[in-house]
Protein backbone atom coordinates (compact mmCIF):
# COMPACT_ATOMS: atom_id res chain seq x y z
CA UNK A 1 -19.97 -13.45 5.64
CA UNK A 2 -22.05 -15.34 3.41
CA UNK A 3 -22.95 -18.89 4.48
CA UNK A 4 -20.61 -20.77 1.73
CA UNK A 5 -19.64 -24.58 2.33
CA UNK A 6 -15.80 -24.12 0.81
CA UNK A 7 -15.99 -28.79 1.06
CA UNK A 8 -18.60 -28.80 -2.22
CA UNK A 9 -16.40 -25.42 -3.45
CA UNK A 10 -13.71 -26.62 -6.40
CA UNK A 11 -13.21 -23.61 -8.84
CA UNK A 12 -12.95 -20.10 -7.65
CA UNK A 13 -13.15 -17.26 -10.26
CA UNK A 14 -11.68 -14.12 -9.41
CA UNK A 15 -12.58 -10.78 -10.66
CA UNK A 16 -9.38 -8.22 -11.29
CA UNK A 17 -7.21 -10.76 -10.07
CA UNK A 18 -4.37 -8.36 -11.40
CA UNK A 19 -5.18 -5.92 -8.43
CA UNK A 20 -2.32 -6.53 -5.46
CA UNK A 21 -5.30 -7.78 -3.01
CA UNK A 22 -7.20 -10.15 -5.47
CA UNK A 23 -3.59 -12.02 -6.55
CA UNK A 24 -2.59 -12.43 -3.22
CA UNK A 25 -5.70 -13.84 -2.46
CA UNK A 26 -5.96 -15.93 -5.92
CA UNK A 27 -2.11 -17.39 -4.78
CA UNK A 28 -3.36 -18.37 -1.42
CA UNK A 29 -6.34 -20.44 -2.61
CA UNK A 30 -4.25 -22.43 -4.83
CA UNK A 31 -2.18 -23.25 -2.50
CA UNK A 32 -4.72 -24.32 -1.00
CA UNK A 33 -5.38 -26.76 -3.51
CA UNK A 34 -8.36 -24.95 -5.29
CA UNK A 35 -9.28 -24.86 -8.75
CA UNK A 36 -8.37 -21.03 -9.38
CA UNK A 37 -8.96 -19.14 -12.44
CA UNK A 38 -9.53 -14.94 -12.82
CA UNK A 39 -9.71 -12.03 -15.38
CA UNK A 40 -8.56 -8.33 -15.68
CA UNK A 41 -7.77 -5.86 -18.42
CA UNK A 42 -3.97 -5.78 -18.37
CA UNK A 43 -1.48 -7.88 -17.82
CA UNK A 44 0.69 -7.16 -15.53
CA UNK A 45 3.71 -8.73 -12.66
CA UNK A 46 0.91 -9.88 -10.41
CA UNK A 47 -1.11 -11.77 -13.39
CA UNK A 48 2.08 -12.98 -15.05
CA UNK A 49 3.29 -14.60 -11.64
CA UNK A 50 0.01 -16.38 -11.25
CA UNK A 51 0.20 -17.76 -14.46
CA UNK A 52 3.37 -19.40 -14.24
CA UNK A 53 1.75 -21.28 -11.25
CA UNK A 54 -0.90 -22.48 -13.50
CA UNK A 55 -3.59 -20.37 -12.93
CA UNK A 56 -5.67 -19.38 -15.67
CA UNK A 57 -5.91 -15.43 -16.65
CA UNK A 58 -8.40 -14.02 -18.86
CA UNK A 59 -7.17 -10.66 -20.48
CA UNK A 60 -11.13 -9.71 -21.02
CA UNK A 61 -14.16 -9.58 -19.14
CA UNK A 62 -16.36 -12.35 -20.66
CA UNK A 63 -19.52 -14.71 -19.65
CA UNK A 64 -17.54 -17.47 -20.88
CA UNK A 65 -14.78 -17.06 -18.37
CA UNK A 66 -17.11 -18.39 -15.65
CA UNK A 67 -17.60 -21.87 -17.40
CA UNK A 68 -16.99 -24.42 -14.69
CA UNK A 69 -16.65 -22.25 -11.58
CA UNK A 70 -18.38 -22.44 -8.16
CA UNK A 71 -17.97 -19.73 -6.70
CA UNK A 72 -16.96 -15.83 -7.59
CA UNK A 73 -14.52 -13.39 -6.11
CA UNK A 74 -15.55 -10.01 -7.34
CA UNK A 75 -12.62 -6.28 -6.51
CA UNK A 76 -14.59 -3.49 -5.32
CA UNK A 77 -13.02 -2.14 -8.60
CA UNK A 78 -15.51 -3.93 -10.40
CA UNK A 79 -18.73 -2.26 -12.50
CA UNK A 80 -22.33 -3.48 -10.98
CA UNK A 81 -22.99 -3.76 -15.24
CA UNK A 82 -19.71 -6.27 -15.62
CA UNK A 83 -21.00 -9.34 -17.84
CA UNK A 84 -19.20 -11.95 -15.70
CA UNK A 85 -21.12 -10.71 -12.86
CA UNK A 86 -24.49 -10.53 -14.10
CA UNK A 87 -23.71 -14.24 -15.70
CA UNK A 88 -22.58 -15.34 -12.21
CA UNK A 89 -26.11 -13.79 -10.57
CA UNK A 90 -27.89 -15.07 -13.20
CA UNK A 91 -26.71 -18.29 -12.93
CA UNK A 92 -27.08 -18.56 -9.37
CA UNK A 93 -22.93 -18.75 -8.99
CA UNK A 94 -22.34 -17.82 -5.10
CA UNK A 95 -20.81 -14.22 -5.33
CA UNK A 96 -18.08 -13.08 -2.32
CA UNK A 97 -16.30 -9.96 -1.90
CA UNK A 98 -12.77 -9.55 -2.19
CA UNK A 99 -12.47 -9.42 1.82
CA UNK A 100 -15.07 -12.26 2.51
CA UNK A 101 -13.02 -14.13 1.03
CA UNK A 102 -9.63 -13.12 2.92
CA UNK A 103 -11.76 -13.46 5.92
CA UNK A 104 -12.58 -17.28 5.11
CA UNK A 105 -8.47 -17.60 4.49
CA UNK A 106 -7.79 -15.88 8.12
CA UNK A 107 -10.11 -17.62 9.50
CA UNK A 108 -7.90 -21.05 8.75
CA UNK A 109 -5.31 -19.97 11.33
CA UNK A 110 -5.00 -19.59 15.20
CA UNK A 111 -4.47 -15.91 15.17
CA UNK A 112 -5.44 -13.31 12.34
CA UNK A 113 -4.17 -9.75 12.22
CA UNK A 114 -5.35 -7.24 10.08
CA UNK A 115 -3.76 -3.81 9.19
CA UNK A 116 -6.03 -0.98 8.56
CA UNK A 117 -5.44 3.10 8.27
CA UNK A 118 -4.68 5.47 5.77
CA UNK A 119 -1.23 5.60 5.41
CA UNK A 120 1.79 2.28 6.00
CA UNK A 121 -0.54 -0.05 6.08
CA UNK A 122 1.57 -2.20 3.35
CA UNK A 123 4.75 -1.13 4.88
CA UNK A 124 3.69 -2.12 7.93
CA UNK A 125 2.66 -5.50 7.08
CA UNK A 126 5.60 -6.07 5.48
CA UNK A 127 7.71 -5.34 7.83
CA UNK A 128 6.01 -7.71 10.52
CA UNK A 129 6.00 -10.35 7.99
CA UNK A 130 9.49 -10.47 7.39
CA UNK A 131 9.92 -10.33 11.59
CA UNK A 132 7.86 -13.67 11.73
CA UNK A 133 9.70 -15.35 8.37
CA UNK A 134 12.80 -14.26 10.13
CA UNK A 135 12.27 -15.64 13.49
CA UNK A 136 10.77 -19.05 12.28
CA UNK A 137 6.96 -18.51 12.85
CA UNK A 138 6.65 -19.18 9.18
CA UNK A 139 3.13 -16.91 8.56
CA UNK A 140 0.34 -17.19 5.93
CA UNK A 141 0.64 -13.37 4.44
CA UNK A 142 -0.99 -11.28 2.19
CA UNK A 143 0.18 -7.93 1.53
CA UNK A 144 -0.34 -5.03 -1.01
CA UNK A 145 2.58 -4.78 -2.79
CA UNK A 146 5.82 -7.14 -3.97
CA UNK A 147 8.53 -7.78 -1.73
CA UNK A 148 11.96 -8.73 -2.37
CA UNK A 149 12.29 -11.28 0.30
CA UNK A 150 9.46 -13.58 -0.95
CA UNK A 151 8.33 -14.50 -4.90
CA UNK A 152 5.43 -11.86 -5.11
CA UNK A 153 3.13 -10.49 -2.74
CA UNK A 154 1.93 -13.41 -0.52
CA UNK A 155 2.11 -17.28 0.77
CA UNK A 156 0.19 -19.94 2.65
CA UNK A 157 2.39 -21.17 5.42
CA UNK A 158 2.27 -23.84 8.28
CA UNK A 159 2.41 -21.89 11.09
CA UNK A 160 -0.41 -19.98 13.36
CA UNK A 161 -0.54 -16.50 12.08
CA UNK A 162 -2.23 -15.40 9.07
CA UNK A 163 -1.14 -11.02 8.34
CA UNK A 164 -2.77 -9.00 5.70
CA UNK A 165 -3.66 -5.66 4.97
CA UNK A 166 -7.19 -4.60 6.11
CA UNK A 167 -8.51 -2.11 3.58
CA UNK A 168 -11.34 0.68 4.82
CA UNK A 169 -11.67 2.07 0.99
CA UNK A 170 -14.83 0.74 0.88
CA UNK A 171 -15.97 -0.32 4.32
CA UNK A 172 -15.35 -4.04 3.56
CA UNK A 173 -12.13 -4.16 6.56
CA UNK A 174 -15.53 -4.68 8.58
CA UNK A 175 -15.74 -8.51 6.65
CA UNK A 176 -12.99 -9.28 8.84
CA UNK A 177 -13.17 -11.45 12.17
CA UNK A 178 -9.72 -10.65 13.32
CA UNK A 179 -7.43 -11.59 16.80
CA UNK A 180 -5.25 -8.29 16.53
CA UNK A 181 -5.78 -5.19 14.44
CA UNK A 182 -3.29 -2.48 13.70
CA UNK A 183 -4.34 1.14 12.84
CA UNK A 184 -1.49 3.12 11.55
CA UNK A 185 -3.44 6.51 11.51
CA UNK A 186 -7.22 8.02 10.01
CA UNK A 187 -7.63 11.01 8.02
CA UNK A 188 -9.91 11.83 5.36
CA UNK A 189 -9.85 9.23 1.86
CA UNK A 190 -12.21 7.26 -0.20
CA UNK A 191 -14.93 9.91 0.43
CA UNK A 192 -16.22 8.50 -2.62
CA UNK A 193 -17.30 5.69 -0.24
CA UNK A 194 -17.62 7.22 3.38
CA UNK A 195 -19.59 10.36 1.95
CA UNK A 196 -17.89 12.50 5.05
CA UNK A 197 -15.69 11.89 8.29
CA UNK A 198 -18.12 11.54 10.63
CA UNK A 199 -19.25 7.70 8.47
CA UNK A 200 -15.27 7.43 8.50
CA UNK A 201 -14.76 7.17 11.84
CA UNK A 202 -17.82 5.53 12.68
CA UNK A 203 -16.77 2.71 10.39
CA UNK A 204 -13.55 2.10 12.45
CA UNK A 205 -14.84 2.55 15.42
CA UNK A 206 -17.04 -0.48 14.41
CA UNK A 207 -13.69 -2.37 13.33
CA UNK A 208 -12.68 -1.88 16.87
CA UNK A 209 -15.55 -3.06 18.71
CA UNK A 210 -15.01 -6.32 16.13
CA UNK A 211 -12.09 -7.01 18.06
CA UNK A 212 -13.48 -6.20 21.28
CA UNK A 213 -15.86 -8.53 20.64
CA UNK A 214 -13.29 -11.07 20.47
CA UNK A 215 -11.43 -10.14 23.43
CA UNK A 216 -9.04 -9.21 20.76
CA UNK A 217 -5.78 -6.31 20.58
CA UNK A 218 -5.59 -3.60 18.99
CA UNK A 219 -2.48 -1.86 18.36
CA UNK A 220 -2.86 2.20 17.57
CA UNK A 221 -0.68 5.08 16.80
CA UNK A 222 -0.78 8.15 18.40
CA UNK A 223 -2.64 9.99 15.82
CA UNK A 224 -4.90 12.43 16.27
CA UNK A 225 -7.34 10.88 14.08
CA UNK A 226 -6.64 6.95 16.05
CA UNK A 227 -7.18 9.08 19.59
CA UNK A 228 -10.46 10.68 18.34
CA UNK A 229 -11.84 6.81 17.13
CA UNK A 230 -10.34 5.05 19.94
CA UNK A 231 -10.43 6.91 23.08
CA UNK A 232 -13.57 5.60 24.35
CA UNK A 233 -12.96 2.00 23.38
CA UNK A 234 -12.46 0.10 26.60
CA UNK A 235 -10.44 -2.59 24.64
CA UNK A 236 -7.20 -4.10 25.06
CA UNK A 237 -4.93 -1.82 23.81
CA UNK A 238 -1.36 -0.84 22.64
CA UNK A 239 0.43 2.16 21.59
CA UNK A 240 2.73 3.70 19.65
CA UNK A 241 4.15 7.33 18.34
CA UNK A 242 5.95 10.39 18.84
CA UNK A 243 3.90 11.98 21.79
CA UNK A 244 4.16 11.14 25.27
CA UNK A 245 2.54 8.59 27.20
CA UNK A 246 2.51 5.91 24.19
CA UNK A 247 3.52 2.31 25.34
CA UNK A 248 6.27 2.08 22.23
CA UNK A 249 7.65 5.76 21.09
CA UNK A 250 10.47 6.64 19.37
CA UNK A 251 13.29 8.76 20.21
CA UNK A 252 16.92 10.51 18.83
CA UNK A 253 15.74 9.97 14.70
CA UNK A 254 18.93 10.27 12.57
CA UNK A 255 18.78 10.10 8.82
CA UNK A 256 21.32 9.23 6.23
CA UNK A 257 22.60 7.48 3.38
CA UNK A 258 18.65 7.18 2.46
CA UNK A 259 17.73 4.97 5.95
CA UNK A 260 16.53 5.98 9.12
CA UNK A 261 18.34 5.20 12.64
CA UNK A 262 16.55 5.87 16.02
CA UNK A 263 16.09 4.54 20.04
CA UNK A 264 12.85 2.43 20.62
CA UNK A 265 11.27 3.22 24.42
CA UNK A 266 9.01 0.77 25.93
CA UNK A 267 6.56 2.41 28.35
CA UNK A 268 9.98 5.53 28.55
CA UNK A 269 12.80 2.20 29.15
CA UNK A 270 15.55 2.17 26.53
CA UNK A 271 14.72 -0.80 24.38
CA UNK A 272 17.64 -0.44 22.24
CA UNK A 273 18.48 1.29 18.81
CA UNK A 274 17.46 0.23 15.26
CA UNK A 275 18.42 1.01 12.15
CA UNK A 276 16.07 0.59 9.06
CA UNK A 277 17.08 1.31 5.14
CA UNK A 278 14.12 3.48 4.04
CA UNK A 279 13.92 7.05 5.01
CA UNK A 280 11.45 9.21 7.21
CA UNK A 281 8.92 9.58 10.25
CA UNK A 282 6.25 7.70 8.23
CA UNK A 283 8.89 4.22 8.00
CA UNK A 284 9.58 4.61 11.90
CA UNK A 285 6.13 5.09 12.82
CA UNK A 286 5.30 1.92 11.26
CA UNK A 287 8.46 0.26 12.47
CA UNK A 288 7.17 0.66 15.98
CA UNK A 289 3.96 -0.72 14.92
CA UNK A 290 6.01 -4.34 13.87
CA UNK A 291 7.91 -3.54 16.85
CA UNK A 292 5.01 -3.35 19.20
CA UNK A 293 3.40 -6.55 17.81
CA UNK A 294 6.43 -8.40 17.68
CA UNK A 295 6.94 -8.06 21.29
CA UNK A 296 3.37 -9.12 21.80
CA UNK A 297 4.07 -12.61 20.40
CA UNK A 298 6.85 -13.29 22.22
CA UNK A 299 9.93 -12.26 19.92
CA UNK A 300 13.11 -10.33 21.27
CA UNK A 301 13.48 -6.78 20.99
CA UNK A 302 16.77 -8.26 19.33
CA UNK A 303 15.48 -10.19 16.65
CA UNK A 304 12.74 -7.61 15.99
CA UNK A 305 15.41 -5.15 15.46
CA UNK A 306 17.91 -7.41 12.97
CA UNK A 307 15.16 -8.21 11.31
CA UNK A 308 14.42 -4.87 10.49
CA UNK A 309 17.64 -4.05 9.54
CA UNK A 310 17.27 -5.67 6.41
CA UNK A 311 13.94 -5.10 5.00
CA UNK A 312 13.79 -3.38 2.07
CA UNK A 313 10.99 -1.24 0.92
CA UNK A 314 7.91 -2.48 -0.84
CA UNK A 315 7.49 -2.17 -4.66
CA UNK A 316 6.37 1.25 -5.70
CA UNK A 317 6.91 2.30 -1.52
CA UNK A 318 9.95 4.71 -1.95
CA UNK A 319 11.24 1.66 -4.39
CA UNK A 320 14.66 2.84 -6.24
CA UNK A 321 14.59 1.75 -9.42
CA UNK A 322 17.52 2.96 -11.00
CA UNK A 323 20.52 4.74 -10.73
CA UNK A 324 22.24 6.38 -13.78
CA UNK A 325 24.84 9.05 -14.50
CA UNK A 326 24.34 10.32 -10.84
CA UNK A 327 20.61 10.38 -11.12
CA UNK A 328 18.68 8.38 -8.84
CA UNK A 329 15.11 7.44 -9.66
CA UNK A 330 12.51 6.38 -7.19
CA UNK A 331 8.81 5.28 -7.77
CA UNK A 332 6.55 5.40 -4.66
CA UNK A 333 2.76 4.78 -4.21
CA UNK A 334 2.17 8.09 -2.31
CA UNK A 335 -1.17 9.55 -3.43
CA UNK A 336 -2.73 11.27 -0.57
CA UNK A 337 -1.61 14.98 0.44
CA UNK A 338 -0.29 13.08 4.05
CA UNK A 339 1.47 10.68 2.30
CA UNK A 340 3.16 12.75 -0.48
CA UNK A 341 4.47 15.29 2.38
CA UNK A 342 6.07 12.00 4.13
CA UNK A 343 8.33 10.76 1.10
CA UNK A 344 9.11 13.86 0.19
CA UNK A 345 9.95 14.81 3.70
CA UNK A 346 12.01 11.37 4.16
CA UNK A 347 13.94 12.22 0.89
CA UNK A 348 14.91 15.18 1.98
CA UNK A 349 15.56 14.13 5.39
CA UNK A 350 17.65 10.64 3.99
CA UNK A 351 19.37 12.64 0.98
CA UNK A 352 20.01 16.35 2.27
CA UNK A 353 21.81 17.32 -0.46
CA UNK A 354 19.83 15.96 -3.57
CA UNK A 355 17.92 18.15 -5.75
CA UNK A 356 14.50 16.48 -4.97
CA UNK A 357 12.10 16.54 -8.65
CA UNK A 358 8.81 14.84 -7.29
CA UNK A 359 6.33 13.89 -10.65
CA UNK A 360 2.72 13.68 -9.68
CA UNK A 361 -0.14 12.01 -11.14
CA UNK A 362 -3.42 12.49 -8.89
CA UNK A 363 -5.47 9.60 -8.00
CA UNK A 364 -9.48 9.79 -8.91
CA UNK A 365 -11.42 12.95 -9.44
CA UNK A 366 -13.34 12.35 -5.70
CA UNK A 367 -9.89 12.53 -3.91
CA UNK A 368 -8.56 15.40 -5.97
CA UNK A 369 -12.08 17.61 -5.46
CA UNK A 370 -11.90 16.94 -1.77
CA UNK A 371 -8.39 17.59 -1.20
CA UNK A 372 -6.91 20.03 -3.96
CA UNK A 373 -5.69 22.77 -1.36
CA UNK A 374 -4.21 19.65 0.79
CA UNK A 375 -2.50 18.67 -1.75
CA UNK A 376 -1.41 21.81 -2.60
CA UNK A 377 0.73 22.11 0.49
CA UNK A 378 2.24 18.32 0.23
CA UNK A 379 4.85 19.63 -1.93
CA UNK A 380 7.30 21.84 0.36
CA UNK A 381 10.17 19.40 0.21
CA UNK A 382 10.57 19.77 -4.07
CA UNK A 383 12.89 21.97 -5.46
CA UNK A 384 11.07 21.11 -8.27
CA UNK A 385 7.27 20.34 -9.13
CA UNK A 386 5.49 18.94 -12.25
CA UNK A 387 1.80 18.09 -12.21
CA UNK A 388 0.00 15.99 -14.87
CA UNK A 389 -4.05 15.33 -15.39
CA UNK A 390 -5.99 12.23 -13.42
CA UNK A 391 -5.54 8.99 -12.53
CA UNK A 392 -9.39 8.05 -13.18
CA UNK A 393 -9.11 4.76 -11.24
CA UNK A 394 -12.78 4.28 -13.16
CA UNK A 395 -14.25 7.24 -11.57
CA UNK A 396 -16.70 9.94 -14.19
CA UNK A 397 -14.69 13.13 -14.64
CA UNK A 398 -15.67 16.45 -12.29
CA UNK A 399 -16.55 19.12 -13.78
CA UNK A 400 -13.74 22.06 -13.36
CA UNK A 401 -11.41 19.23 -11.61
CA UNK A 402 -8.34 18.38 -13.10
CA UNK A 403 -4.38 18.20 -12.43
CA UNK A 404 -4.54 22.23 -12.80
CA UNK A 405 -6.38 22.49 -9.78
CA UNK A 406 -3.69 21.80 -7.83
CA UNK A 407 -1.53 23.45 -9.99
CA UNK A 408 -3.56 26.43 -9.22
CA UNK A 409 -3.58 26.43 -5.45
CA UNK A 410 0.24 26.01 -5.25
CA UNK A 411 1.45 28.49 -3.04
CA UNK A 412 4.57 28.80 -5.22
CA UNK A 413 4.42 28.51 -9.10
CA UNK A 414 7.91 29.59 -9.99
CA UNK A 415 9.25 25.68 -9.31
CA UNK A 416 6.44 24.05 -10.80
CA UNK A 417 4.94 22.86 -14.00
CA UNK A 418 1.72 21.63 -15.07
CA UNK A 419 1.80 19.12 -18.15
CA UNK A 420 -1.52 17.52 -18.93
CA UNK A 421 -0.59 14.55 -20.79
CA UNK A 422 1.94 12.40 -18.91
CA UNK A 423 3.55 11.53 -22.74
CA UNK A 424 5.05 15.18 -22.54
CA UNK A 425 7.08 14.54 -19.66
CA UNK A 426 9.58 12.49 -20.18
CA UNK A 427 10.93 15.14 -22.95
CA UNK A 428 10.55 17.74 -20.48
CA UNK A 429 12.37 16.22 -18.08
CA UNK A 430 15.45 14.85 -20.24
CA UNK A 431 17.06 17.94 -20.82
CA UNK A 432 16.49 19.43 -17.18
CA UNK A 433 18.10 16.49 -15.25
CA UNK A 434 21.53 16.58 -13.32
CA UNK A 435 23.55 14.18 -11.59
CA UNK A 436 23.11 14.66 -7.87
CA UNK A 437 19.02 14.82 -8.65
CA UNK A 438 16.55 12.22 -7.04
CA UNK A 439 13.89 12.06 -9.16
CA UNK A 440 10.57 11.24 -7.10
CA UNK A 441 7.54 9.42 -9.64
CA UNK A 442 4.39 9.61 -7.25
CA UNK A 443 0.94 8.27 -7.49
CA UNK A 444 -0.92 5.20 -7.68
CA UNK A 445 -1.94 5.32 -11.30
CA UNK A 446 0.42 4.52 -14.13
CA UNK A 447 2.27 7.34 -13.53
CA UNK A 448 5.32 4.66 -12.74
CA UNK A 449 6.05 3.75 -16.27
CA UNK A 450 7.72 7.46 -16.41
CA UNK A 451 10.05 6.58 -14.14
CA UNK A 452 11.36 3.15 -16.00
CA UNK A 453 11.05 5.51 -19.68
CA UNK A 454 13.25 8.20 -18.31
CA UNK A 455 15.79 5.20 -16.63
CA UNK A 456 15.77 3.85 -20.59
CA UNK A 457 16.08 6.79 -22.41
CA UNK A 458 18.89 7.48 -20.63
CA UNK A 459 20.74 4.45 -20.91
CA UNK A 460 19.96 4.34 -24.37
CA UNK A 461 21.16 7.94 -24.52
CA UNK A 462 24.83 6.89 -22.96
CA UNK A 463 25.05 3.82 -25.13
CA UNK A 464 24.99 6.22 -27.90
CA UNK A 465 27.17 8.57 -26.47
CA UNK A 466 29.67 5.23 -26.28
CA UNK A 467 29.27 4.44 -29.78
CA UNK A 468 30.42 8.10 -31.14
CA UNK A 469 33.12 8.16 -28.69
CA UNK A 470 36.63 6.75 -30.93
């Protein structure tokens, strides 16, 4: 990290401090008794929330928005050509990365741990936050998405362990110095950044031997992309899966009633049985994960288990947001093939006899060129199937790439619907929905703000069916 003396530091400016990461880190330094100001495009729950605390949010990138600070805190989402950057560097503000700057904040506390991989790593962290709030260890977290057991999405606490998510999009997980590091599974993403798999895996390998370094743990599912990175690590290790051999599996899944109940093994001993309110292999894998570290630090089996009895999903992670006229509506982040196949797989698997709708908005034009016939596939589970054009996320268009790629490459066409402009949808829908239906919104764009228009239309729909009736 860069050399920066945070004792002369008194305002930080933070660059698309609406983004999930930047806010939870923008929260943290406050209360850490920083000066903190930021800007973004939108406003949204994350900038709203920091404003009530008194932090000030420019809706608009501007030179003028720098005026006073020390130091910058730039999103990897951020344009080289941004004005407040080029002021800052011209200037001679000190510039950090989004994760230099969650490094200096781990760095505060006894023992960091850092989630990285390409699926659950919110999940994940979530759940092992709420098994340290719950058992008194009272963490500093960060994590990627709102919860419903804390205000937000993170908090600067007293005690010795600081959690967040480690993100490999762009290779800056590596900024981290952490104790323990979690690594819920590998498979192709961001090859906007990595270029191919073999830079991938080379980059967490390199995240490993980080913790090596430091005579650190590192806690590893049984995926066959972790066993390929990991295998000739000599590094203190723990495991966790399906497959034999794995120092945490799982055993005797059951699903219903939308949760997920199951035996946890330690080393093939009977640890006992847990029960956990989202549906699906993907939640349980990353139960065991919180499971496995919980042990580590010295908490019950038990307690690990009650704990996880009540959490409750993550905002926008398999999140129901409304229920009306037997129609239940759920918003999830899921925007890789992998992680599309899980929720709908869970859904089907927690609500057997729901018609399952899943609407999908893909994420970039890199993902969606590299994984069309992947994605293709990810869609077995839906008695029903509507496609809509790009997410850009930022990214120039590809030529011949669109939503109708996968659209194309379905292997079934007769359930499924392409509708380029998301606008169309909701009228689409309307007329086609039943109670008994689960209506899936997926993607990480703003494909979400279907889901709440549908939820309104129809309650506006039966408040004027009320009004007619004598």
């Amino acid at each position: 990290m860069k050399k920066i003396n945070f004792d002369r530091i008194k305002h930080i400016h933070m660059m698309g401090i609406g983004g999930c990461g930047v806010s939870a880190i923008a929260k943290i330094s406050h209360e850490l008794g920083y000066k903190v100001s930021g800007s973004d495009l939108k406003e949204n729950s994350n900038t709203i929330r920091l404003a009530d605390l008194g932090i000030q949010v420019f809706l608009k990138h501007e030179e003028k928005n720098l005026r006073g600070a020390d130091l910058l805190v730039v999103s990897s989402a951020i344009d080289g050509n941004n004005p407040e950057l080029l002021a800052a560097k011209s200037s001679g503000i000190p510039i950090l990365r989004r994760a230099q700057m969650l490094a200096y904040i781990l760095s505060k506390h006894k023992t960091a741990l850092g989630v990285a991989g390409t699926h659950g790593k919110t999940t994940t962290t979530s759940m092992i936050t709420k098994i340290l709030l719950d058992n008194n260890f009272d963490p500093t977290f960060m994590i990627g998405g709102e919860t419903d057991y804390v205000d937000g999405n993170a908090r600067m606490g007293k005690g010795n362990y600081a959690v967040a998510e480690a993100d490999e999009s762009d290779g800056s997980f590596l900024d981290l110095d952490l104790d323990i590091g979690i690594v819920t599974n590998i498979e192709p993403d961001h090859m906007d950044y990595f270029k191919n798999d073999k830079i991938l895996f080379e980059h967490f390998v390199e995240f490993a031997e980080k913790i090596k370094k430091k005579n650190g743990l590192l806690i590893t599912s049984d995926h066959p992309g972790c066993i390929q990175a990991f295998s000739g690590i000599l590094i203190r290790k723990i495991t966790y899966g399906f497959g034999k051999g794995t120092d945490f599996s799982a055993v005797d899944f059951e699903f219903a009633d939308g949760g997920s109940k199951f035996k946890v093994l330690r080393r093939g001993e009977l640890l006992g049985e847990m029960t956990i309110s989202v549906p699906g292999e993907q939640n349980i894998s990353d139960a065991l994960a919180a499971v496995a570290f919980g042990m580590e630090v010295g908490i019950s089996f038990e307690s690990i288990a009650e704990a996880l009895h009540t959490y409750h999903s993550v905002k926008r992670r398999f999140q129901i947001i409304g229920e009306i006229n037997g129609i239940t509506i759920v918003d999830d982040y899921a925007h890789h093939p992998t992680e599309i196949a899980a929720t709908l797989r869970g859904a089907r698997l927690g609500y057997p006899s729901r018609r399952l709708i899943a609407v999908f908005q893909p994420h970039r034009y890199s993902r969606t060129f590299k994984l069309a016939a992947d994605f293709a596939q990810a869609f077995s589970d839906a008695d029903l199937v509507i496609l809509t054009d790009i997410y850009s996320a930022g990214e120039a268009p590809i030529p011949n790439i669109d939503g109708k790629t996968i659209f194309d490459l379905l292997p079934k066409k007769d359930n499924a619907i392409y509708i380029q402009k998301k606008e169309r949808i909701v009228d689409h829908l309307l007329p086609v929905l039943n109670s008994g239906d689960m209506l899936l919104i997926l993607g990480a764009g703003d494909i979400n703000n279907i889901g709440k228009e549908i939820l309104n239309r129809l309650k506006m729909k039966n408040e004027a069916f009320k009004k007619q009736t004598p």
